[in-house]
Protein backbone atom coordinates (compact mmCIF):
# COMPACT_ATOMS: atom_id res chain seq x y z
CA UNK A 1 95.21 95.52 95.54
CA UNK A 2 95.84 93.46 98.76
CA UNK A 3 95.07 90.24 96.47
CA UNK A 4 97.54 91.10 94.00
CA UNK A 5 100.21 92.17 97.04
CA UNK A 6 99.60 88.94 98.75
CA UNK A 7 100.71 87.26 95.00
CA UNK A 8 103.38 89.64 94.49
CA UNK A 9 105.05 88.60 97.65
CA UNK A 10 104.40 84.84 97.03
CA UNK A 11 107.37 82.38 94.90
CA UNK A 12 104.48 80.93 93.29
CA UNK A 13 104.24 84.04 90.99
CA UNK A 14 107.64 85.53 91.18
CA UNK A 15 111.03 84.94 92.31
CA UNK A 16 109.61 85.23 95.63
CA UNK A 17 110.18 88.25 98.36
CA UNK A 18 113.55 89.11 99.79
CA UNK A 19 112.38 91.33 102.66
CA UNK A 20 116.37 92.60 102.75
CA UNK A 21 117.47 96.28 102.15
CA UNK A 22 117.82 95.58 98.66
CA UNK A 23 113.73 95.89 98.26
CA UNK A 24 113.21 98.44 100.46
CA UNK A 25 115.70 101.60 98.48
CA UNK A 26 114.59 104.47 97.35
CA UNK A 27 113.00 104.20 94.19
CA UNK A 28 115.66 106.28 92.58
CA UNK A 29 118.07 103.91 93.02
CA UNK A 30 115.81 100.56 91.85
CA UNK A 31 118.10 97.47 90.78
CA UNK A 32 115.40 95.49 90.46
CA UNK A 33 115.04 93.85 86.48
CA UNK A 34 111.74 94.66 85.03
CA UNK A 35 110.62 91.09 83.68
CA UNK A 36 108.40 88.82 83.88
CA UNK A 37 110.23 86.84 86.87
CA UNK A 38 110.60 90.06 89.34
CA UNK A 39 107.10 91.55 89.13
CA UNK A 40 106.19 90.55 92.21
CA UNK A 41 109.59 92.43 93.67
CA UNK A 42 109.55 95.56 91.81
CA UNK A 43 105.64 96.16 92.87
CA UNK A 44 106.20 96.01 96.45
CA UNK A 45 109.18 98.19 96.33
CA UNK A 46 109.08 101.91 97.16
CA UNK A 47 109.58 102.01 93.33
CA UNK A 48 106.44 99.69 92.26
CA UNK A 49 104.55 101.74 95.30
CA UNK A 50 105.69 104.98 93.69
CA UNK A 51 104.01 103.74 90.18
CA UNK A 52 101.18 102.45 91.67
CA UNK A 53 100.66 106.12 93.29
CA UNK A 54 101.31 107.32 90.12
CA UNK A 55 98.17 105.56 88.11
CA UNK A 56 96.12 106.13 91.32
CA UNK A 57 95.87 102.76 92.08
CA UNK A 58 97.32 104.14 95.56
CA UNK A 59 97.19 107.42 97.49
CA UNK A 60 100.22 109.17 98.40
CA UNK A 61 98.80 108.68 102.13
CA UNK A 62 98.92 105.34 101.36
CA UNK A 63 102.20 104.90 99.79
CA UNK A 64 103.56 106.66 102.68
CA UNK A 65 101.37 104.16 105.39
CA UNK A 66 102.85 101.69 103.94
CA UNK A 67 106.85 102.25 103.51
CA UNK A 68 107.00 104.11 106.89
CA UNK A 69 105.20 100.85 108.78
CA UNK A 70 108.53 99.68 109.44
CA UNK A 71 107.03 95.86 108.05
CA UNK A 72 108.51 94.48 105.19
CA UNK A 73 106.68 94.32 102.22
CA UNK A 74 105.77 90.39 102.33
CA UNK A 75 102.78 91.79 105.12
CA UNK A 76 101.95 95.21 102.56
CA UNK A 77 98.76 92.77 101.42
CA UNK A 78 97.49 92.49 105.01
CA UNK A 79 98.02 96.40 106.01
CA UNK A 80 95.47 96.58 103.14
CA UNK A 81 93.14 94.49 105.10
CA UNK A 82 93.32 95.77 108.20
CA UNK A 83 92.37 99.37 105.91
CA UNK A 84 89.68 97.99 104.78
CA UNK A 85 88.30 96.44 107.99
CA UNK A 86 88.86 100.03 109.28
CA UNK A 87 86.33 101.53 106.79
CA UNK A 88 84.10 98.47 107.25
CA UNK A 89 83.67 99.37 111.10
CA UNK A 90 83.54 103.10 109.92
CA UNK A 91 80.74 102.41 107.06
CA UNK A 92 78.65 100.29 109.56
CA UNK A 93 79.14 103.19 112.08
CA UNK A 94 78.04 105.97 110.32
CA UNK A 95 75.15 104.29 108.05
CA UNK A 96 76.91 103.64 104.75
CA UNK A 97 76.78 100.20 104.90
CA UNK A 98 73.23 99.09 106.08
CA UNK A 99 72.51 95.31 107.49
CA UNK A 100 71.50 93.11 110.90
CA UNK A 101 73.76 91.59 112.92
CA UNK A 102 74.10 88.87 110.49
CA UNK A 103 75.73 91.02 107.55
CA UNK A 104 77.98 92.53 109.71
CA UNK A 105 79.07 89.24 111.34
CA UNK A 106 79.31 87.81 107.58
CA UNK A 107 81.45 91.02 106.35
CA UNK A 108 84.10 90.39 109.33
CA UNK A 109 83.93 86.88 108.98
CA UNK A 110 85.10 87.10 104.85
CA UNK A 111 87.62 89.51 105.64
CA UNK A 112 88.90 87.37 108.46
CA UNK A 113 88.91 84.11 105.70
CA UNK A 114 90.82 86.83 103.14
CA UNK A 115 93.47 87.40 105.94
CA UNK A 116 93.78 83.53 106.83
């Protein structure tokens, strides 16, 4: 999900982000076209986060993480990564993921390329 957010924000495969109030309004009130040039748009809007919660592609936690973190929705993609580095540390903590030094170093040094 953080890949396709990082597209969705990107002009290469939309219209490109507009971080302005227009994207960020309730999803009730959505004037955002539904076509193939505003995908990227409509996804990261509370509207597109609302459907994404809706075919559990998102939690309602995280729907709510991510439209009250006061960022606009062009960074949504790396508040996904810093999740997952979160359950990364927690997994390595508490046993779930199992390695040396070396596949932990090699897990935070991927994520850190993913974020670059």
């Amino acid at each position: 999900l953080s890949h396709t957010f990082f597209w969705a924000q990107t002009a290469t495969s939309s219209n490109g982000l507009n971080d302005c109030e227009e994207y960020l309004k309730d999803a009730n009130e959505c004037k955002i076209p539904v076509d193939d040039e505003h995908i990227g748009p409509l996804l990261l809007s509370p509207y597109g986060l609302k459907a994404l919660e809706r075919v559990n592609q998102l939690s309602k936690e995280e729907k709510e993480g991510l439209m009250g973190s006061c960022l606009p929705p062009s960074q949504y993609a790396y508040i996904l990564l810093v999740w997952v580095g979160v359950h990364l540390t927690e997994g390595l903590k508490n046993g779930t993921l199992r390695g040396g030094a070396g596949f932990e170093e090699n897990l935070y040094r991927q994520l850190a390329t993913l974020r670059a």
